[in-house]
C-alpha atoms as a PDB file:
ATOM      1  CA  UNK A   1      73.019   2.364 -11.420  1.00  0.00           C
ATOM      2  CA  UNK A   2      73.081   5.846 -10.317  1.00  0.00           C
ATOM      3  CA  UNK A   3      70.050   6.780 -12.546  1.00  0.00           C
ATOM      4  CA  UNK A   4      67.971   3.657 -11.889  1.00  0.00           C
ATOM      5  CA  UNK A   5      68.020   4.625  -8.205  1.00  0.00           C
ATOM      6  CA  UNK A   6      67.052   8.102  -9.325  1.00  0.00           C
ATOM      7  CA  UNK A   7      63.942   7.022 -11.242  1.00  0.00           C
ATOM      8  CA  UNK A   8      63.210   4.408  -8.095  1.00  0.00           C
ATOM      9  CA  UNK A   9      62.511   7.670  -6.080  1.00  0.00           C
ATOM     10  CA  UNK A  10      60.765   9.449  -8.543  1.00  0.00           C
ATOM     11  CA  UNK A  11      58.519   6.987  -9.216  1.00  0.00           C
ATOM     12  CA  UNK A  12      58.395   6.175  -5.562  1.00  0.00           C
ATOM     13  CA  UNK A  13      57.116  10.030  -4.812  1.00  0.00           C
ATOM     14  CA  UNK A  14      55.568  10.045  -7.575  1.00  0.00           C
ATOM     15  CA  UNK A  15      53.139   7.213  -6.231  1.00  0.00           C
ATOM     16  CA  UNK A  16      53.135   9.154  -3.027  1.00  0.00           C
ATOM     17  CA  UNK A  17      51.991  12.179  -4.295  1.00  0.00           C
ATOM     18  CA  UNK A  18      49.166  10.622  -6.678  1.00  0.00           C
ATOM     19  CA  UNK A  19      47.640   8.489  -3.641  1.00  0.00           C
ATOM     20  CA  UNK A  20      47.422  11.830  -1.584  1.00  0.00           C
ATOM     21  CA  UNK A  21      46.051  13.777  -4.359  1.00  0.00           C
ATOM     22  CA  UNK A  22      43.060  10.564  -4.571  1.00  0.00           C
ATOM     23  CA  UNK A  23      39.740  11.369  -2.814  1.00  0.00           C
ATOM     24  CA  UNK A  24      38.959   9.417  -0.550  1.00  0.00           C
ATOM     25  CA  UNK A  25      35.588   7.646  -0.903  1.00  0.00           C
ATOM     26  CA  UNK A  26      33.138   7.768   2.543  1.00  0.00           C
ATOM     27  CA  UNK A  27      31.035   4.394   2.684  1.00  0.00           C
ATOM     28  CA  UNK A  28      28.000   4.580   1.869  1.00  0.00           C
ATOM     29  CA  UNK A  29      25.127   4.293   4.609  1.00  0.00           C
ATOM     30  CA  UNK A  30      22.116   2.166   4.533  1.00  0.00           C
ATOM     31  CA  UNK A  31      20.487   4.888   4.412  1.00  0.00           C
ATOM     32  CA  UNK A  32      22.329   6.465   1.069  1.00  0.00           C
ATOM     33  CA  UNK A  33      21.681   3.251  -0.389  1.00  0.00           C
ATOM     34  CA  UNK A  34      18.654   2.394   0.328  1.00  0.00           C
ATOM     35  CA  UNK A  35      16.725  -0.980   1.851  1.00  0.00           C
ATOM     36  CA  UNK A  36      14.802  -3.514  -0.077  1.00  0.00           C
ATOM     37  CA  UNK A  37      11.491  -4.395   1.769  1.00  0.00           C
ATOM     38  CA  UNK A  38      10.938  -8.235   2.271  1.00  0.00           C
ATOM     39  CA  UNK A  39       7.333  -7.312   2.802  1.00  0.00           C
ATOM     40  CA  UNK A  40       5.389  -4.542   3.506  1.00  0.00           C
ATOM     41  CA  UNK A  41       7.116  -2.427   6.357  1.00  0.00           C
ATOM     42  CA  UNK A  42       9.897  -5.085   6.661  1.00  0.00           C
ATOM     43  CA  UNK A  43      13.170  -4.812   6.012  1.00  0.00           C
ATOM     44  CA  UNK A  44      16.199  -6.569   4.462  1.00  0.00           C
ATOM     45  CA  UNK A  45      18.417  -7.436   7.158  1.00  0.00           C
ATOM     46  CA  UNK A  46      22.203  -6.917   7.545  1.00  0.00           C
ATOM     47  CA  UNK A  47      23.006 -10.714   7.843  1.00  0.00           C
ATOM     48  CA  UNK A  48      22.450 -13.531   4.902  1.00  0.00           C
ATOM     49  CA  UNK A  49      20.860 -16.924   5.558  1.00  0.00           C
ATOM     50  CA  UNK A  50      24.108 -18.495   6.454  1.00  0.00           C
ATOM     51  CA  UNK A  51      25.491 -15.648   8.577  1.00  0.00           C
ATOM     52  CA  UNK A  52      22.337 -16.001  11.293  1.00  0.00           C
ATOM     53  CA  UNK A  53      22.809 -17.703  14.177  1.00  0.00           C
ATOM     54  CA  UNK A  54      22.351 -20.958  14.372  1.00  0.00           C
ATOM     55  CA  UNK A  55      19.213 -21.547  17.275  1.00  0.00           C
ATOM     56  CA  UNK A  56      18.865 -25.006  17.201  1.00  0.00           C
ATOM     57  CA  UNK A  57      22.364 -25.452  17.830  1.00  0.00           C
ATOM     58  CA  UNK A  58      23.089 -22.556  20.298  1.00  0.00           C
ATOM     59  CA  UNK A  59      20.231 -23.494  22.673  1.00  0.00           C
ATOM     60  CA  UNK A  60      19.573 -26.103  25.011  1.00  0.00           C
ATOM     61  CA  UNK A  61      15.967 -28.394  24.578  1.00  0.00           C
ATOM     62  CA  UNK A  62      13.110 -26.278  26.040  1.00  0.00           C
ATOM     63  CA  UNK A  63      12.206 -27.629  29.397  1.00  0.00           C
ATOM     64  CA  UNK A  64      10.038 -31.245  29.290  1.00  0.00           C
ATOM     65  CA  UNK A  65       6.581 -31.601  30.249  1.00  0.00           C
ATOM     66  CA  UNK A  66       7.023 -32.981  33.700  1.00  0.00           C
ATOM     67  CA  UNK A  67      10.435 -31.471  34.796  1.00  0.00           C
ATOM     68  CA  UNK A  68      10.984 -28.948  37.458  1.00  0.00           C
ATOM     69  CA  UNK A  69      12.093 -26.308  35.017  1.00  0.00           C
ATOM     70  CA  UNK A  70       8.758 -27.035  33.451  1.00  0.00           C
ATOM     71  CA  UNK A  71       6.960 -26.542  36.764  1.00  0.00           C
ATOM     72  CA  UNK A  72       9.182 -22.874  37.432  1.00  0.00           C
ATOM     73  CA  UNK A  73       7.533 -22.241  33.647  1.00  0.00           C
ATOM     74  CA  UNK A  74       4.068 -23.004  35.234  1.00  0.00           C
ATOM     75  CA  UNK A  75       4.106 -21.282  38.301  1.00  0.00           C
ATOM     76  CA  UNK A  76       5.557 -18.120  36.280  1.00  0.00           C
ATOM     77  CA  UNK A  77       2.737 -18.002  34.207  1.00  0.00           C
ATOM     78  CA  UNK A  78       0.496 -18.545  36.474  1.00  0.00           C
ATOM     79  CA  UNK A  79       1.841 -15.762  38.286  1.00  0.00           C
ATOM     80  CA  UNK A  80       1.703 -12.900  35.214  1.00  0.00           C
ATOM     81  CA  UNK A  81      -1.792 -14.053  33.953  1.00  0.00           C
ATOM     82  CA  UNK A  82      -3.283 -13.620  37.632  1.00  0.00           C
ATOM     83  CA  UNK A  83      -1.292 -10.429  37.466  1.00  0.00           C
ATOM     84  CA  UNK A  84      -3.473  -7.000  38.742  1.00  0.00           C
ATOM     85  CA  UNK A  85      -1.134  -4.522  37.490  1.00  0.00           C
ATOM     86  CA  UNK A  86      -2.850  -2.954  34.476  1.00  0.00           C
ATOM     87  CA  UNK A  87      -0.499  -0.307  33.542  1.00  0.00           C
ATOM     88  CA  UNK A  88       1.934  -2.992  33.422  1.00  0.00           C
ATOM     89  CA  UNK A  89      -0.638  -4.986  31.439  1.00  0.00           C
ATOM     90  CA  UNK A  90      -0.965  -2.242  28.960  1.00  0.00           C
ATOM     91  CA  UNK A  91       3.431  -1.476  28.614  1.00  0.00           C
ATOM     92  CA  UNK A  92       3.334  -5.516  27.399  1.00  0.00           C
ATOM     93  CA  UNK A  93       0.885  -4.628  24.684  1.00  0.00           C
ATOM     94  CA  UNK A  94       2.260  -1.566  23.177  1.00  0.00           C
ATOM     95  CA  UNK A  95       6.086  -3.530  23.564  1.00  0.00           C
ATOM     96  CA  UNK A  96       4.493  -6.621  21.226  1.00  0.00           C
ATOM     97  CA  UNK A  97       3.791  -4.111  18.594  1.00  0.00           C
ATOM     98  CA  UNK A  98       6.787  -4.444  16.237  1.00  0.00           C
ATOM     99  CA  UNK A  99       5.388  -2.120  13.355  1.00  0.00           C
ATOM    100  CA  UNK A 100       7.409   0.443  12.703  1.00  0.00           C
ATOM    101  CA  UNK A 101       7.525   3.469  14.197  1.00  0.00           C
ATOM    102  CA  UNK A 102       5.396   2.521  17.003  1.00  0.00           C
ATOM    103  CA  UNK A 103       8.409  -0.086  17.818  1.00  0.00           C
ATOM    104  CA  UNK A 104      10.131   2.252  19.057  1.00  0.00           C
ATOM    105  CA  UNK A 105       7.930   3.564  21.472  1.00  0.00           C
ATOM    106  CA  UNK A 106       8.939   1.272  23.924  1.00  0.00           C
ATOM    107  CA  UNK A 107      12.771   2.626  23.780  1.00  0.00           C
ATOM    108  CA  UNK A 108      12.189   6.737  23.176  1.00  0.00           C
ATOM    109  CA  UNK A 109      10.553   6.066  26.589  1.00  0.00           C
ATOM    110  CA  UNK A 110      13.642   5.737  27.867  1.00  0.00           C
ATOM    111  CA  UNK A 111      16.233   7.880  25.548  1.00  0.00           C
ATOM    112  CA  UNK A 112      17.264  11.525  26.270  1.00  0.00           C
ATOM    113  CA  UNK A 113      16.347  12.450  22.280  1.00  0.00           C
ATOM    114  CA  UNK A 114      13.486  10.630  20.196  1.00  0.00           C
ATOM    115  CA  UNK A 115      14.458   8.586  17.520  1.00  0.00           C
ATOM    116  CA  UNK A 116      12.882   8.832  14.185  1.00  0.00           C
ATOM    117  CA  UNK A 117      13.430   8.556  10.732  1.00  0.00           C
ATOM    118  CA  UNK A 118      13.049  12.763  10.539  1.00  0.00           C
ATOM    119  CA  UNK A 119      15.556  12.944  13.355  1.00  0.00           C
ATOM    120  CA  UNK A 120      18.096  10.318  13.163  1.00  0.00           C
ATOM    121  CA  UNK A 121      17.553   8.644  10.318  1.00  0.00           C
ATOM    122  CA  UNK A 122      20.565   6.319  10.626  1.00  0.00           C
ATOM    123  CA  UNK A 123      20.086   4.847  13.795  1.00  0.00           C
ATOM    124  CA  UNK A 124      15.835   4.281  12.791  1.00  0.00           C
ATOM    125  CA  UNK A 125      17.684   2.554   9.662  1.00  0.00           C
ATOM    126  CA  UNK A 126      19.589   0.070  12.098  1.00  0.00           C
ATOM    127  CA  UNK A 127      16.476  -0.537  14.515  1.00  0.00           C
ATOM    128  CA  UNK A 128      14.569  -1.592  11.240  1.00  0.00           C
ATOM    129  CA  UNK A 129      16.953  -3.730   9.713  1.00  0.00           C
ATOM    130  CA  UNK A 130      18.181  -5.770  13.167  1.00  0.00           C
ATOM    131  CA  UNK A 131      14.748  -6.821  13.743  1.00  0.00           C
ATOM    132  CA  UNK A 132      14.942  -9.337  10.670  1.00  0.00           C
ATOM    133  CA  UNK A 133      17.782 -10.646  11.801  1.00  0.00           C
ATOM    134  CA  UNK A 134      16.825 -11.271  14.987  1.00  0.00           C
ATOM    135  CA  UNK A 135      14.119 -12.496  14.657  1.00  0.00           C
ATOM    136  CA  UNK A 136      14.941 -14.918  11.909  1.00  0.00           C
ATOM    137  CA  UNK A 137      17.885 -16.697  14.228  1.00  0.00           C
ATOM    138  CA  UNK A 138      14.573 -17.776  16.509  1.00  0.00           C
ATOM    139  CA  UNK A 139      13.133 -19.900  14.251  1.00  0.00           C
ATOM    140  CA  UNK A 140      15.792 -22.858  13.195  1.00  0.00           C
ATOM    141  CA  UNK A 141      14.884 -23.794  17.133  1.00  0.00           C
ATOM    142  CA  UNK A 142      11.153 -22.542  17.005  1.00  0.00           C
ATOM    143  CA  UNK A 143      10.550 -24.983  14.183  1.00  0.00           C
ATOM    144  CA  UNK A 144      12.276 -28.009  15.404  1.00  0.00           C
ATOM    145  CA  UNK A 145      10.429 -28.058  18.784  1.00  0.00           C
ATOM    146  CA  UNK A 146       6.771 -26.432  17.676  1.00  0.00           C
ATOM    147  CA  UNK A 147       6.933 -25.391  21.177  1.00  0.00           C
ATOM    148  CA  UNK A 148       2.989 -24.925  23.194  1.00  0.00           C
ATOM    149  CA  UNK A 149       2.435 -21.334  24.065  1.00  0.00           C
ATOM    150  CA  UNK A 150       1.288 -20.900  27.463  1.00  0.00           C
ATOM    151  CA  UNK A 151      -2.355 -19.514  26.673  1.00  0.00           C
ATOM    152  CA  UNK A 152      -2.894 -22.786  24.641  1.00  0.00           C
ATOM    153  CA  UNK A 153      -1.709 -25.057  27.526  1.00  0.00           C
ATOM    154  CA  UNK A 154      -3.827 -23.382  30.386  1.00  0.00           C
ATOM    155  CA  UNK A 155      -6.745 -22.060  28.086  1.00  0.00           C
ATOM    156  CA  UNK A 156      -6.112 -18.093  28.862  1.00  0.00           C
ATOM    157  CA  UNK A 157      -6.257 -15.047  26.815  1.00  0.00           C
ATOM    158  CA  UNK A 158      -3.421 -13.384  25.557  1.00  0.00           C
ATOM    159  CA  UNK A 159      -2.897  -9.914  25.973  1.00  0.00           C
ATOM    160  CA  UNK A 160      -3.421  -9.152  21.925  1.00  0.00           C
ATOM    161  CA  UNK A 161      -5.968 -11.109  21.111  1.00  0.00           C
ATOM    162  CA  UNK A 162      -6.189 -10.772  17.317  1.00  0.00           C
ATOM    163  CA  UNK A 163      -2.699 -12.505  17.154  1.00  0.00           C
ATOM    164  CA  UNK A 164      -3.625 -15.715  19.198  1.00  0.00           C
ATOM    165  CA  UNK A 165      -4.380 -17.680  15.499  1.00  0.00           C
ATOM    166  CA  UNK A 166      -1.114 -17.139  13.931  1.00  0.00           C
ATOM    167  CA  UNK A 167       0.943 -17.581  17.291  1.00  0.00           C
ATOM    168  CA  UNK A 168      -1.006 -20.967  17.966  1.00  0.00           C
ATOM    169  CA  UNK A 169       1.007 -21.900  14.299  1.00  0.00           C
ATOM    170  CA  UNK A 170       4.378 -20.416  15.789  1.00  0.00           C
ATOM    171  CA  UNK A 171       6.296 -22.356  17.717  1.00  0.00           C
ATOM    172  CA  UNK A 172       7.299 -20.603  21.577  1.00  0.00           C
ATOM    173  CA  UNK A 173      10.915 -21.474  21.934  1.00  0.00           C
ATOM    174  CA  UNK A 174      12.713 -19.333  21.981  1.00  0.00           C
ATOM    175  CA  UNK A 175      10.429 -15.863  21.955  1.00  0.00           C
ATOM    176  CA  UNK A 176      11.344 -14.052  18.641  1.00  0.00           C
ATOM    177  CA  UNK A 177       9.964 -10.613  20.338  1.00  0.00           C
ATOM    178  CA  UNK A 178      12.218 -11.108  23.366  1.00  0.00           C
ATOM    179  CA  UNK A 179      15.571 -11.861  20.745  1.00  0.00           C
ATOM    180  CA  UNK A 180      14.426  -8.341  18.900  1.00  0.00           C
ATOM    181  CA  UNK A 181      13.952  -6.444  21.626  1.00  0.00           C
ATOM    182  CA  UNK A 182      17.190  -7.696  23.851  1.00  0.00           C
ATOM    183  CA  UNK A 183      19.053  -6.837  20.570  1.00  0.00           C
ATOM    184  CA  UNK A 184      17.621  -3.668  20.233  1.00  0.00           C
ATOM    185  CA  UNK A 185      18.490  -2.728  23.784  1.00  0.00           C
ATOM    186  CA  UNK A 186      22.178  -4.096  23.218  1.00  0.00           C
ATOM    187  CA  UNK A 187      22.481  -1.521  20.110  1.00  0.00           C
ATOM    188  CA  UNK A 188      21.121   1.497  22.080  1.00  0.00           C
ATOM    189  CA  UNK A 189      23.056   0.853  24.846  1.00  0.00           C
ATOM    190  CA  UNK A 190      26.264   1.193  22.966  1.00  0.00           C
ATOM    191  CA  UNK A 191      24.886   4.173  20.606  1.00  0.00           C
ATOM    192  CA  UNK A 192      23.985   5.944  23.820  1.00  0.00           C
ATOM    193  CA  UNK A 193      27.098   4.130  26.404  1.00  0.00           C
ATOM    194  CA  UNK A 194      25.502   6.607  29.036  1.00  0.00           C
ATOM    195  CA  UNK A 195      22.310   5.063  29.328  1.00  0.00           C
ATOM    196  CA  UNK A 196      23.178   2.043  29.385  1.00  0.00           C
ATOM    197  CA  UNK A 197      21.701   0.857  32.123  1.00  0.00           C
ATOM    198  CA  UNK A 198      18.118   1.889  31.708  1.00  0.00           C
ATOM    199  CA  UNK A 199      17.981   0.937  28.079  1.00  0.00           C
ATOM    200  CA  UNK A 200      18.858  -2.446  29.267  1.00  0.00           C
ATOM    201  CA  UNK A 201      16.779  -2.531  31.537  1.00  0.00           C
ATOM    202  CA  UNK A 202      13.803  -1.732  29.161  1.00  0.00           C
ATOM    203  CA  UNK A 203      14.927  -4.617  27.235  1.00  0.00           C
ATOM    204  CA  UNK A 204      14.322  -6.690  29.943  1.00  0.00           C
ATOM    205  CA  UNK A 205      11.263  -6.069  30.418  1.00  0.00           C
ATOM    206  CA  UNK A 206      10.421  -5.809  26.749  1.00  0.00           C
ATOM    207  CA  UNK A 207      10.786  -9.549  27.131  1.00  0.00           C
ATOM    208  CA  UNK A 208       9.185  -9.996  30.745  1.00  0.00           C
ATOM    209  CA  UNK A 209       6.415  -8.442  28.293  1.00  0.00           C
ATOM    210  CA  UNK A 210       6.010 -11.843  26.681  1.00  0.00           C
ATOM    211  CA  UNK A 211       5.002 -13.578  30.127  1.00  0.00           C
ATOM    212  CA  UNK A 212       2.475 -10.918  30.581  1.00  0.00           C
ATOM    213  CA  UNK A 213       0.847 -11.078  27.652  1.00  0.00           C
ATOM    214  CA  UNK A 214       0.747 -14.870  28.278  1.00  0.00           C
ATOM    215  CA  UNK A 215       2.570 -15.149  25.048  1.00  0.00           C
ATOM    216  CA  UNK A 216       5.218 -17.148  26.064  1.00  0.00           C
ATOM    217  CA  UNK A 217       7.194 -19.330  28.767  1.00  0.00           C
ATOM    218  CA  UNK A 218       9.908 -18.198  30.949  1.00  0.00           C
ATOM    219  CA  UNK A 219      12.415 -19.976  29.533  1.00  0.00           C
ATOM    220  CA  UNK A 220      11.700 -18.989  25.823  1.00  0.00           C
ATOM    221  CA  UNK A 221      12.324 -15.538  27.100  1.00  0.00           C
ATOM    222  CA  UNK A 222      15.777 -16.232  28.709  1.00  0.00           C
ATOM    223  CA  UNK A 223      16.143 -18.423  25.872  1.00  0.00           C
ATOM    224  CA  UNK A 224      15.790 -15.234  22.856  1.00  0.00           C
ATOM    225  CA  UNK A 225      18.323 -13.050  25.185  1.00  0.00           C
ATOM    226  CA  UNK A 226      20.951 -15.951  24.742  1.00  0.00           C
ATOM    227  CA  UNK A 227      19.836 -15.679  20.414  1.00  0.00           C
ATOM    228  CA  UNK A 228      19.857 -12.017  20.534  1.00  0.00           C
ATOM    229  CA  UNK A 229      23.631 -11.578  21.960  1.00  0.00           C
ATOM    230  CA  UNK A 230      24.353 -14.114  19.045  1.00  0.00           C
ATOM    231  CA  UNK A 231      22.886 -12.033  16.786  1.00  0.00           C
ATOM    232  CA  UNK A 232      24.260  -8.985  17.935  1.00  0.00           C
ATOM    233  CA  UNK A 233      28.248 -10.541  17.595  1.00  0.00           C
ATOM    234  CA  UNK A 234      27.623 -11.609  14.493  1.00  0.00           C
ATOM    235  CA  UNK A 235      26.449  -8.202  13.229  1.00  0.00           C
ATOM    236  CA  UNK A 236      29.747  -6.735  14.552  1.00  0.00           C
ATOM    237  CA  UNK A 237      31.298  -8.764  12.044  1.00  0.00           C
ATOM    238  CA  UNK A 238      29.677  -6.989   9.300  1.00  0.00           C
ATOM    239  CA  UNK A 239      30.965  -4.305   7.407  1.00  0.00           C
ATOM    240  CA  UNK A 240      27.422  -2.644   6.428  1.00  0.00           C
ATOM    241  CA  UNK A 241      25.992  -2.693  10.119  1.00  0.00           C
ATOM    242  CA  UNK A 242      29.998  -1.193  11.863  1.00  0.00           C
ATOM    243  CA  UNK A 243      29.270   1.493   8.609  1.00  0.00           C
ATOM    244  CA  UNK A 244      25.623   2.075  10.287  1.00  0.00           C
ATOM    245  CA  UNK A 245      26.372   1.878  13.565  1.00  0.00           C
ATOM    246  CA  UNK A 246      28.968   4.813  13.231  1.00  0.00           C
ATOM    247  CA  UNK A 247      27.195   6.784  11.340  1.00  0.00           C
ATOM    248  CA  UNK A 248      24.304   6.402  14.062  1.00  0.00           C
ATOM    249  CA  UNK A 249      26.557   7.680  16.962  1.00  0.00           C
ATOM    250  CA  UNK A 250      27.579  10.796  14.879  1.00  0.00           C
ATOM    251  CA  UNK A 251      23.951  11.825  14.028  1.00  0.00           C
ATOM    252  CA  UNK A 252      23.363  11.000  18.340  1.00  0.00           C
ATOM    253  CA  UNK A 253      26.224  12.379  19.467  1.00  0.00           C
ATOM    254  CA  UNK A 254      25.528  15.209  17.543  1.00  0.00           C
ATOM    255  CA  UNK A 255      21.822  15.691  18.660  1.00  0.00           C
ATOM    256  CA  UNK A 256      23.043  15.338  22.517  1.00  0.00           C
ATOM    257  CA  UNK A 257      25.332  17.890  22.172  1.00  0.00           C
ATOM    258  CA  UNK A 258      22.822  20.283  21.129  1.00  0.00           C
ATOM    259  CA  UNK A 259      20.431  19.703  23.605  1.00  0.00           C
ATOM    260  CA  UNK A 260      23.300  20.116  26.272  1.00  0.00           C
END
């Protein structure tokens, strides 16, 4: 008996000493691993078809033709498209410009280091992969209700012109570029915790964007802020993006403390 519990702590230390003596493996980054594109300049996401959020079922009906909600959509677009502020008119074209890196213009406005794929290659990664995501939860909704855009209800240009034919075939509820960029803003804000604010404030507008450009209806813009903090849950559930998203506040963290 007196041996057996002997050769129980042996081989207990033993098993002790070999786990301590095992490297430990750091996860890999998306970056390390590398991204598939889904088309040119688009990448993979983090989440899988049946991880997305679920539009149709998170959001209310857009607001019928005819109701006062529908009238508030009115008079706001009314309101941007007789709009005289052209600087204003010219931040809501460069913020419907999802092409990568110009995408991020709209945010390195407002961040105390520039993000880049040179210069924080991690946190570019996570930017590039959210917007599938995002913008893919819109469209369970966007297809169910083939939604009017404003331009094609009261017959006025949009702010981009050349994409009026392929948003006429794309429904408006809820705005995909609103649900990018209000998930965007929720990821910088907690990569950079003291700017919070102002970041999310730029995301804001980065949607109020849509209503200038006459692109879409005040309620599909409300309505992508409710798909993009949907989105941005379920990506906290997921082991790639939490490996991402720490690996993009050591690279910032970093790159603040040297500019300090």
């Amino acid at each position: 008996m007196k041996k057996n519990k002997i050769s129980l702590v042996i081989y207990c230390l033993l098993v002790v000493f070999l786990s301590s003596c095992t490297p430990k493996v750091s996860p890999k980054t998306s970056v390390e691993l590398g991204v598939k594109e889904i088309k040119k300049g688009v990448l993979l996401g983090y989440l899988v078809k049946s991880d997305l959020p679920n539009s149709l079922k998170l959001l209310p009906p857009p607001p019928e033709e005819g109701s006062v909600a529908f009238q508030l959509d009115q008079e706001k677009a009314a309101y941007y498209v007789g709009l005289k502020d052209e600087a204003r008119k010219e931040q809501a074209i460069k913020d419907a410009d999802l092409s990568f890196p110009n995408a991020l213009e709209s945010f390195n406005a407002v961040l105390p280091i520039l993000i880049s794929e040179q210069t924080t290659p991690n946190t570019y990664m996570l930017i590039r992969r959210t917007l599938m995501d995002a913008g893919l939860s819109t469209y369970s909704a966007k297809n169910y209700y083939k939604r009017a855009r404003p331009f094609m209800v009261n017959n006025t240009p949009i702010c981009t012109p050349d994409d009026e034919q392929a948003l006429r075939n794309d429904g408006s509820y809820p705005s995909g570029h609103t649900a990018i960029g209000w998930t965007w803003a929720l990821i910088l804000s907690e990569i950079f915790p003291n700017q919070a604010d102002t970041i999310l404030h730029r995301g804001i507008e980065f949607g109020i964007s849509r209503n200038v450009c006459n692109a879409h209806w005040d309620s599909d813009v409300k309505a992508g802020r409710l798909v993009a903090a949907a989105v941005v849950a379920k990506l906290h559930a997921n082991k790639q993006f939490l490996i991402d998203m720490q690996a993009a506040k050591i690279e910032v963290e970093s790159l603040l403390n040297d500019v300090k």
